[in-house]
N, C-alpha and C. Protein backbone atom coordinates (compact mmCIF):
# COMPACT_ATOMS: atom_id res chain seq x y z
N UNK A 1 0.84 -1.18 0.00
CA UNK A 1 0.00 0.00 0.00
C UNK A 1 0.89 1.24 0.00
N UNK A 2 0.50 2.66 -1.13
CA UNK A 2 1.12 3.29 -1.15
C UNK A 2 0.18 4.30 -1.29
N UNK A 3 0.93 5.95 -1.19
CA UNK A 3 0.12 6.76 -1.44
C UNK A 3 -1.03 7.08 -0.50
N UNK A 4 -2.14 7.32 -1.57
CA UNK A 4 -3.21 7.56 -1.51
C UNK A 4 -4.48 6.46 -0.56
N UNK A 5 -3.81 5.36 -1.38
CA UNK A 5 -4.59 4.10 -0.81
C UNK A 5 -3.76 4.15 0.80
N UNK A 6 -2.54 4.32 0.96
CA UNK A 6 -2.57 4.48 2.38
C UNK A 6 -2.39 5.63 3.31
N UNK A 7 -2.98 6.71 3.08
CA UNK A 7 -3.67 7.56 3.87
C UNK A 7 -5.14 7.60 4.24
N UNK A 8 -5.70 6.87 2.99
CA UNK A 8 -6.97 6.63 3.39
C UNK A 8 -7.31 5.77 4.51
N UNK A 9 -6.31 4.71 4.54
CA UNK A 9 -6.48 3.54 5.41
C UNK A 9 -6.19 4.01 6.37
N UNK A 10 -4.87 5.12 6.73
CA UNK A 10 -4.54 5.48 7.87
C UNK A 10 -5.61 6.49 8.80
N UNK A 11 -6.44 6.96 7.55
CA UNK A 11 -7.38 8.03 8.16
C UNK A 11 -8.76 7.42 8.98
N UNK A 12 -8.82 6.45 7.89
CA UNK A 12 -10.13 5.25 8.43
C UNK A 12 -9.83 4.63 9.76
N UNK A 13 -8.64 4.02 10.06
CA UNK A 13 -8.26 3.35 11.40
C UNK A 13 -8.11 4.60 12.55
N UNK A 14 -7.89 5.81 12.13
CA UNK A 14 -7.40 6.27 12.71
C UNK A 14 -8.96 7.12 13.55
N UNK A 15 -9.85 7.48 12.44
CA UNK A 15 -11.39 7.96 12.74
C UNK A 15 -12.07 6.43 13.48
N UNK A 16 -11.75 5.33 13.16
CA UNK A 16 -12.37 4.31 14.05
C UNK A 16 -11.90 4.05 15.42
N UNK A 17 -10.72 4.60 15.63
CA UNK A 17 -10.09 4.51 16.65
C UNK A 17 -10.97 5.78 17.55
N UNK A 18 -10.70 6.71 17.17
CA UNK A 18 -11.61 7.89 17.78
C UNK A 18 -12.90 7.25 17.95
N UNK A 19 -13.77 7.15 17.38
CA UNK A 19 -15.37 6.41 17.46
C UNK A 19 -15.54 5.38 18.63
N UNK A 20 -14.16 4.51 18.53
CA UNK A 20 -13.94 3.54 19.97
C UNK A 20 -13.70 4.28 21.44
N UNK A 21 -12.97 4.99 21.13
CA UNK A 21 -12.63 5.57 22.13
C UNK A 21 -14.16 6.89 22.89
N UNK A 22 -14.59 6.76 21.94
CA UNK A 22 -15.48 7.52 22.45
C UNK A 22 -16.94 6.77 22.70
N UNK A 23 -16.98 5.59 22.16
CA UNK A 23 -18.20 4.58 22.57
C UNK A 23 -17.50 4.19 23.90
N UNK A 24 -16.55 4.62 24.14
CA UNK A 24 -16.18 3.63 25.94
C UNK A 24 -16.61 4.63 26.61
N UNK A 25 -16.08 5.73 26.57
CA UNK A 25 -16.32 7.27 27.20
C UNK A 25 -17.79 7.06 27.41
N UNK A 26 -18.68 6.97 26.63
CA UNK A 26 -20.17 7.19 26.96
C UNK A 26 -20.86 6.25 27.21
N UNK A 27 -20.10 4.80 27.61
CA UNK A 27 -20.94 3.74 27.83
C UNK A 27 -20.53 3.90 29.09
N UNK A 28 -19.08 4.31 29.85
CA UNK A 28 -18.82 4.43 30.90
C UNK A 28 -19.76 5.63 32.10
N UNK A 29 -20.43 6.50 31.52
CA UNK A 29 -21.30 7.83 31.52
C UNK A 29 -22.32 7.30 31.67
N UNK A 30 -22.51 6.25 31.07
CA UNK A 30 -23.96 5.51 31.22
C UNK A 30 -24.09 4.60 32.34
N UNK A 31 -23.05 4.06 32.78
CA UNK A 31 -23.18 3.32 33.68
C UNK A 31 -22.77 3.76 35.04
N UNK A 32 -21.96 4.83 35.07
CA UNK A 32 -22.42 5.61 36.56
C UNK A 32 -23.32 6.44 36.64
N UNK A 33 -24.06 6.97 35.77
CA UNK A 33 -25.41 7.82 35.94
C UNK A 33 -26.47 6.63 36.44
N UNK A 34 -26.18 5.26 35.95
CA UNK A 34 -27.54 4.02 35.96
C UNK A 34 -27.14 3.54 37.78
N UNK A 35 -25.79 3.47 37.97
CA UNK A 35 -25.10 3.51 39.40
C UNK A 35 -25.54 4.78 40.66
N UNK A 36 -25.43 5.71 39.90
CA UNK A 36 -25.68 6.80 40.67
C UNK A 36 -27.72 6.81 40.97
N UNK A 37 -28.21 6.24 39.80
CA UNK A 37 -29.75 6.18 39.52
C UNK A 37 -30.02 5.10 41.01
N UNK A 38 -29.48 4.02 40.56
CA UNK A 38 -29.47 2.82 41.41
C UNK A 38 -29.66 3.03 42.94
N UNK A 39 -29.01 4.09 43.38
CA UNK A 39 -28.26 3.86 45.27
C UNK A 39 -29.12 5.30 45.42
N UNK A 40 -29.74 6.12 44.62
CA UNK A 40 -30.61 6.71 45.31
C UNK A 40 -32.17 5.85 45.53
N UNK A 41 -32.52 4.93 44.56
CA UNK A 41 -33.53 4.49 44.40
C UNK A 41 -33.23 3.55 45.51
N UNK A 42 -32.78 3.00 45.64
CA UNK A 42 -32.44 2.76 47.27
C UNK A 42 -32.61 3.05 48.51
N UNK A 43 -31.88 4.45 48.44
CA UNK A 43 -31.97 5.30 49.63
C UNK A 43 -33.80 5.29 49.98
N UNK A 44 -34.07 6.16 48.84
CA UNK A 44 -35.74 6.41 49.03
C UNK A 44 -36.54 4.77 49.75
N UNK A 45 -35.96 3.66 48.38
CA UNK A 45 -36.63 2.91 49.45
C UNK A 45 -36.63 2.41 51.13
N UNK A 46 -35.42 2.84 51.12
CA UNK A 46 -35.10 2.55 52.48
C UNK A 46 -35.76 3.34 53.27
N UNK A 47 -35.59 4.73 52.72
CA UNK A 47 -36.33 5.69 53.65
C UNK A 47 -37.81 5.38 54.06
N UNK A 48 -38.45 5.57 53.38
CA UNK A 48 -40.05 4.68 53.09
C UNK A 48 -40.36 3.37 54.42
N UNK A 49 -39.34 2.80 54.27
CA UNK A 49 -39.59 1.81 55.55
C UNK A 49 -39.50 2.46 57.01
N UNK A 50 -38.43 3.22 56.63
CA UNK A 50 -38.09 3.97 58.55
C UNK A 50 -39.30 4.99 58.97
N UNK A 51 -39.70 5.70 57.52
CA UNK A 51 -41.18 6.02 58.45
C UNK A 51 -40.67 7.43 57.32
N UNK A 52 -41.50 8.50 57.55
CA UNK A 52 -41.46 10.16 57.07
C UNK A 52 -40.51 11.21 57.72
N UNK A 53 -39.65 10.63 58.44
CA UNK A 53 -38.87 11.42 59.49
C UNK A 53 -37.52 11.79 58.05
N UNK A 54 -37.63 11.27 57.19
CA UNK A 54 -36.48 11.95 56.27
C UNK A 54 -37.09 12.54 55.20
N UNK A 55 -38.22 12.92 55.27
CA UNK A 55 -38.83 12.74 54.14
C UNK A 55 -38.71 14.42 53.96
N UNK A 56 -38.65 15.28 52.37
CA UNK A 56 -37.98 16.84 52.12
C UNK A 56 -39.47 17.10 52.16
N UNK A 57 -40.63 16.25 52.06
CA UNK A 57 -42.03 17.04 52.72
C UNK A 57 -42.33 17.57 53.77
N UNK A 58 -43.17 18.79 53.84
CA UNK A 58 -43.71 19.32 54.78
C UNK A 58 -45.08 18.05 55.72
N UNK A 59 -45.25 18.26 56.72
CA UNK A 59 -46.11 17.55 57.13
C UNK A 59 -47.61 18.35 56.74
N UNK A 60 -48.58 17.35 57.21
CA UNK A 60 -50.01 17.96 56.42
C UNK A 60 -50.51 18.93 57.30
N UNK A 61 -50.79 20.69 56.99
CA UNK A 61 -51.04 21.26 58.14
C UNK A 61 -52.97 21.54 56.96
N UNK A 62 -53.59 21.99 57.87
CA UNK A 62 -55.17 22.08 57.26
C UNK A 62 -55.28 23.88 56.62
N UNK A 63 -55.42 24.38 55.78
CA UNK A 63 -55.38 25.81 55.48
C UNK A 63 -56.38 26.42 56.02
N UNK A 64 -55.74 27.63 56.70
CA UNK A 64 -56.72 28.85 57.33
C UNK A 64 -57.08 29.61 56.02
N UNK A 65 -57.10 29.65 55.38
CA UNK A 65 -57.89 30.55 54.07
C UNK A 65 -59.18 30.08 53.98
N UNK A 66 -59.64 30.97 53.59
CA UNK A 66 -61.30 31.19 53.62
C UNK A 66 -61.91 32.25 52.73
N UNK A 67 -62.44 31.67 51.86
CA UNK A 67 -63.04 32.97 50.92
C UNK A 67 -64.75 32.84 50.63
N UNK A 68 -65.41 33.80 50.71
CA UNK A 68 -67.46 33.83 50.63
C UNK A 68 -67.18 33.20 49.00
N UNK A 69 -68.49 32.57 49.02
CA UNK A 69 -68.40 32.18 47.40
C UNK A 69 -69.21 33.43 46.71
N UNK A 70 -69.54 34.12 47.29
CA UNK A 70 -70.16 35.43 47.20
C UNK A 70 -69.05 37.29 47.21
N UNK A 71 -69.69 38.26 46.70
CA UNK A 71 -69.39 39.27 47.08
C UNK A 71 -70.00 39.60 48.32
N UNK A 72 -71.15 39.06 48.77
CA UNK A 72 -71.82 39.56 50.03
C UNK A 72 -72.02 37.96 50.99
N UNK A 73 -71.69 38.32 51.75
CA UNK A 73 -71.21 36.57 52.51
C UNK A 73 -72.77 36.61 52.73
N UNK A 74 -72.88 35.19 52.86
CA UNK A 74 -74.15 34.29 53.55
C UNK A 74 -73.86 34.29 55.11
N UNK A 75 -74.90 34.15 55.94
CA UNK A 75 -75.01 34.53 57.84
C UNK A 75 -73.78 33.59 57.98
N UNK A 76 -73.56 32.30 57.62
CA UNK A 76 -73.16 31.42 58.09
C UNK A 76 -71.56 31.61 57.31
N UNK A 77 -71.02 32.13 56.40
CA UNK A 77 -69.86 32.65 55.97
C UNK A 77 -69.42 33.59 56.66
N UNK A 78 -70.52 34.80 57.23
CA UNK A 78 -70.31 35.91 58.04
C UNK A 78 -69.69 35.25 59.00
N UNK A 79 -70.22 34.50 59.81
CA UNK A 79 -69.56 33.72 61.16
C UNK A 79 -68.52 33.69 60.52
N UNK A 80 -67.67 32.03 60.11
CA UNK A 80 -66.89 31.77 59.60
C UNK A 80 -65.64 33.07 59.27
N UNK A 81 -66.09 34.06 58.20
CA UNK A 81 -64.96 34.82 58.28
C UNK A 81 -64.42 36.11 59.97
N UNK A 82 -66.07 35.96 60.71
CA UNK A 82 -65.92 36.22 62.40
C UNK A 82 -64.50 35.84 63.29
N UNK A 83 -65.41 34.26 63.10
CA UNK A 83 -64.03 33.63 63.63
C UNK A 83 -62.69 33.77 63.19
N UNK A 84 -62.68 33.48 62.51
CA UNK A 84 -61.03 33.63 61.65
C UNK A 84 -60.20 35.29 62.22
N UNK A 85 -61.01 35.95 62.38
CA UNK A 85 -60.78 36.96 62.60
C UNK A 85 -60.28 37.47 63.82
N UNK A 86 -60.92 36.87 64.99
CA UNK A 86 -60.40 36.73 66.46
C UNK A 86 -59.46 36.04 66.53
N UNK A 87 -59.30 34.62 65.58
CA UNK A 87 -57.63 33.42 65.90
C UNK A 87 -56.68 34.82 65.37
């Protein structure tokens, strides 16, 4: 092989070599993101068993908001926004 015919060859091995090297690179990317995926899905389950004490939720509090379904409250809304008013 001379020439032409071997630069081509050298260019071809040489672009497949790159292509290899870079299918390892991103299979390796893939498998600690699927690793990293793994040991949180974990964690959570684990958490789940010990109870809500880790949990980044708020606990359930009941809302003080209150609105008339009206512009002019009904007797019994009147109360209602009463009370609210003294807490």
């Amino acid at each position: 092989m001379t020439g032409l015919l071997l630069t081509n060859a050298q260019a071809t091995m040489r672009n497949t070599m790159i292509q290899g090297i870079l299918s390892v690179i991103f299979l390796l990317c893939v498998a600690i993101l699927l690793a990293i995926c793994a040991v949180k899905v974990v964690k959570i389950l684990q958490t789940n068993k010990v109870g809500d004490k880790f949990s980044s939720e708020e606990a359930f509090e009941e809302s003080n908001l209150f609105e008339t379904s009206s512009f002019w409250p009904s007797h019994l809304e009147h109360k209602v926004l009463k009370s609210k008013v003294k807490n």
